[in-house]
Protein backbone atom coordinates (compact mmCIF):
# COMPACT_ATOMS: atom_id res chain seq x y z
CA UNK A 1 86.62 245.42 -16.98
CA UNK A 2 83.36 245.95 -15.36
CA UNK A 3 82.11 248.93 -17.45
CA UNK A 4 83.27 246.55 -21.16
CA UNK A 5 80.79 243.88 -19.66
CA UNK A 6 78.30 246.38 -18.85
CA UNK A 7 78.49 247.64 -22.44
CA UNK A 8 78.55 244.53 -23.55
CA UNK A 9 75.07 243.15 -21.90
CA UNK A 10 73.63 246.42 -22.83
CA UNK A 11 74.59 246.22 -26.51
CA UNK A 12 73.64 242.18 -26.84
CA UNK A 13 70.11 242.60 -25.12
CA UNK A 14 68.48 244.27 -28.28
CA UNK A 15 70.10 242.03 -30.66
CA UNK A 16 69.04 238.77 -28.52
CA UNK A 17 65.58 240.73 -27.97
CA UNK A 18 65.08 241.18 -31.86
CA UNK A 19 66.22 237.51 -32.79
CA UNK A 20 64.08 236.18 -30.18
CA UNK A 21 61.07 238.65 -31.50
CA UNK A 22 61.98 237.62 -35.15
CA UNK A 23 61.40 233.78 -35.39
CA UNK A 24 57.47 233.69 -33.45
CA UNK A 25 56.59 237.05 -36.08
CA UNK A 26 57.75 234.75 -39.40
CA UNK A 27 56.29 232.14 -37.55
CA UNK A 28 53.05 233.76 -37.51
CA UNK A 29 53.09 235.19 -40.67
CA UNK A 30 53.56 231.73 -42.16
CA UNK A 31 50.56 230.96 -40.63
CA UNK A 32 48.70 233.55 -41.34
CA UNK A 33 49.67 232.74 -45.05
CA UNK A 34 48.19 229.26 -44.71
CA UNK A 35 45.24 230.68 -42.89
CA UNK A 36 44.31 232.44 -46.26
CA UNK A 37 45.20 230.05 -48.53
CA UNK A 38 42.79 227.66 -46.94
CA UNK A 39 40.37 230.29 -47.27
CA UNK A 40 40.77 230.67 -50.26
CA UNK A 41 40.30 226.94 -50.91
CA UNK A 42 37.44 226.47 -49.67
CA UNK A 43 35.79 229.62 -51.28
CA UNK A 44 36.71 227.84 -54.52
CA UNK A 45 35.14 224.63 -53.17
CA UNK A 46 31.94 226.43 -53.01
CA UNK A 47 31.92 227.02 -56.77
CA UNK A 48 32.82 222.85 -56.96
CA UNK A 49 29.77 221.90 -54.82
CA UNK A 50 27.59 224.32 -56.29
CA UNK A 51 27.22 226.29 -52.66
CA UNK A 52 26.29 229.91 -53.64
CA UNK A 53 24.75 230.68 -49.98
CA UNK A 54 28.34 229.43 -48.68
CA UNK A 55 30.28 231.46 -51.87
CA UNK A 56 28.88 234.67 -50.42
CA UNK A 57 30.23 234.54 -47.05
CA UNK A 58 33.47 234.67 -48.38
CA UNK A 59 32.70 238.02 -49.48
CA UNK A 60 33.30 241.61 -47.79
CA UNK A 61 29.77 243.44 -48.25
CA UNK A 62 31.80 246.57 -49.53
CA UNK A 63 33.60 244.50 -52.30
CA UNK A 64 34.69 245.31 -55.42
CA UNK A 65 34.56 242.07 -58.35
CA UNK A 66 35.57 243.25 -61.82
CA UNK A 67 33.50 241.86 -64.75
CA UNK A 68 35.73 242.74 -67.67
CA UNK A 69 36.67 246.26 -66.86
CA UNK A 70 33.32 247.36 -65.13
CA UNK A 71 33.58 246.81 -61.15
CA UNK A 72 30.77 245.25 -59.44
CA UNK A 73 30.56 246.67 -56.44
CA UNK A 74 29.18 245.49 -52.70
CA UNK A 75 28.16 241.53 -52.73
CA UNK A 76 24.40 242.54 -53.77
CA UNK A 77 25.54 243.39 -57.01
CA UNK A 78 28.12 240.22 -57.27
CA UNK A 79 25.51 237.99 -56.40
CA UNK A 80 22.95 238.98 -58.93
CA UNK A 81 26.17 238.70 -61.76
CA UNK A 82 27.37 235.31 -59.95
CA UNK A 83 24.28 233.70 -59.38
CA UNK A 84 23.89 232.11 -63.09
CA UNK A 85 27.61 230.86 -62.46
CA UNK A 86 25.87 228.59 -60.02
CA UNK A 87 23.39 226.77 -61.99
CA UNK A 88 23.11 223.78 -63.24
CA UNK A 89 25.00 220.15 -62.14
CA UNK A 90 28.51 221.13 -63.13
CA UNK A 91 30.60 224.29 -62.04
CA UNK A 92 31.99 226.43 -65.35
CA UNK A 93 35.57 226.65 -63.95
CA UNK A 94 37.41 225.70 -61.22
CA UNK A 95 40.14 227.74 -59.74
CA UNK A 96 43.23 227.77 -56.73
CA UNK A 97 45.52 229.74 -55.10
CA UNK A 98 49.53 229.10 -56.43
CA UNK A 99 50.61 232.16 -54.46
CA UNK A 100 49.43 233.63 -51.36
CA UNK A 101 51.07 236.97 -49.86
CA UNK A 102 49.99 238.77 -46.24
CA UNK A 103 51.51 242.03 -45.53
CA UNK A 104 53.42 241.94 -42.23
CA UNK A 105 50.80 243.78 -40.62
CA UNK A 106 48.66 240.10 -40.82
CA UNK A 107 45.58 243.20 -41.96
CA UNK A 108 45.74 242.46 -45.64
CA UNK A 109 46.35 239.19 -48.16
CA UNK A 110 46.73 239.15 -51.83
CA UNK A 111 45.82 235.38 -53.62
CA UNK A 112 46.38 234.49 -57.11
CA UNK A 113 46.23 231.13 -59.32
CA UNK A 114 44.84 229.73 -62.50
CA UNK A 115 41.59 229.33 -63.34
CA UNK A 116 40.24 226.35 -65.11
CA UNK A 117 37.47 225.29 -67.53
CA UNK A 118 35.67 221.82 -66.72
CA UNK A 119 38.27 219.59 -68.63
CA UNK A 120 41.44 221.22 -66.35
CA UNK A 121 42.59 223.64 -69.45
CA UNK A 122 43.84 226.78 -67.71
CA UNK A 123 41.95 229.69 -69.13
CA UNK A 124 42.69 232.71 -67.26
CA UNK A 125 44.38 234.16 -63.38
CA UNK A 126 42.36 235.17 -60.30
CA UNK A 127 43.29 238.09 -58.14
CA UNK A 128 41.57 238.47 -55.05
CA UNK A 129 42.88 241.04 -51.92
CA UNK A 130 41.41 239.52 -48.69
CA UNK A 131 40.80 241.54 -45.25
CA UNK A 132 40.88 240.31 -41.32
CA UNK A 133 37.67 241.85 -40.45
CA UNK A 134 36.83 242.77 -37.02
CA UNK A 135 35.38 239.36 -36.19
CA UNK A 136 38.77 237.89 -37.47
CA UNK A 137 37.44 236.29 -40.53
CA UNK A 138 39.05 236.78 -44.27
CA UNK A 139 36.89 238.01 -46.63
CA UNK A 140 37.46 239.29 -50.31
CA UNK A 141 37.48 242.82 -51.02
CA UNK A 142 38.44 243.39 -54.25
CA UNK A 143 38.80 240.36 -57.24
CA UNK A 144 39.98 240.58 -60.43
CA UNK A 145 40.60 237.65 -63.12
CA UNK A 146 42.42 237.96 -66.24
């Protein structure tokens, strides 16, 4: 009787070890998730309040933005094809995240949604892939809208 009990806590530590190790990992990934999608937010409220200095913090200084099917690439180049988007009283479009996916590794986060012209008419998707840099901020390296 004393070796089935043995086997028995043996056998029901792992599987109380990996429930237990399960619930704080989705946990944390659901936060992560809502980590990014509030970054994401707020890099779209820089386009609303007409923030450029703020817009490029958002971005990785090795990104890659697609204009069309030519990449822009590191935030020098974005900035000099962005900076006309920020002229002027009213923003051009308007965009936000409808889904927001973070591989389990918490490294890497993929954010898409519908992008808007100034009277709400949806006129295209954003793609953006954000990284946890090394001082733990998101920033986008690679965005694509369709």
């Amino acid at each position: 009787m004393r070796q089935q009990w043995r086997l028995a806590a043996v056998c029901t530590v792992p599987v109380v070890a990996v429930l237990t190790f399960a619930q704080p990992a989705a946990a944390q990934l659901d936060a992560v998730t809502e980590a990014v999608r509030a970054r994401e937010t707020a890099f779209a409220t820089t386009m609303a309040e007409r923030d450029f200095e703020d817009f490029l913090t958002f971005i990785s200084p090795e990104a890659v933005f697609f204009d069309g099917n030519e990449p822009l690439r590191v935030r020098d180049a974005i900035a000099r094809a962005w900076s006309p988007l920020f002229e002027g009283p009213s923003a051009p479009f308007s965009w936000a995240p409808d889904l927001v996916q973070v591989l389990e590794s918490g490294a890497l986060a993929l954010t898409s949604g519908p992008v808007r012209d100034p009277s709400g008419t949806e006129v295209g998707r954003f793609n953006s892939i954000w990284r946890r840099d090394g001082d733990g901020v998101w920033r986008i390296v690679f965005d694509k809208g369709s």
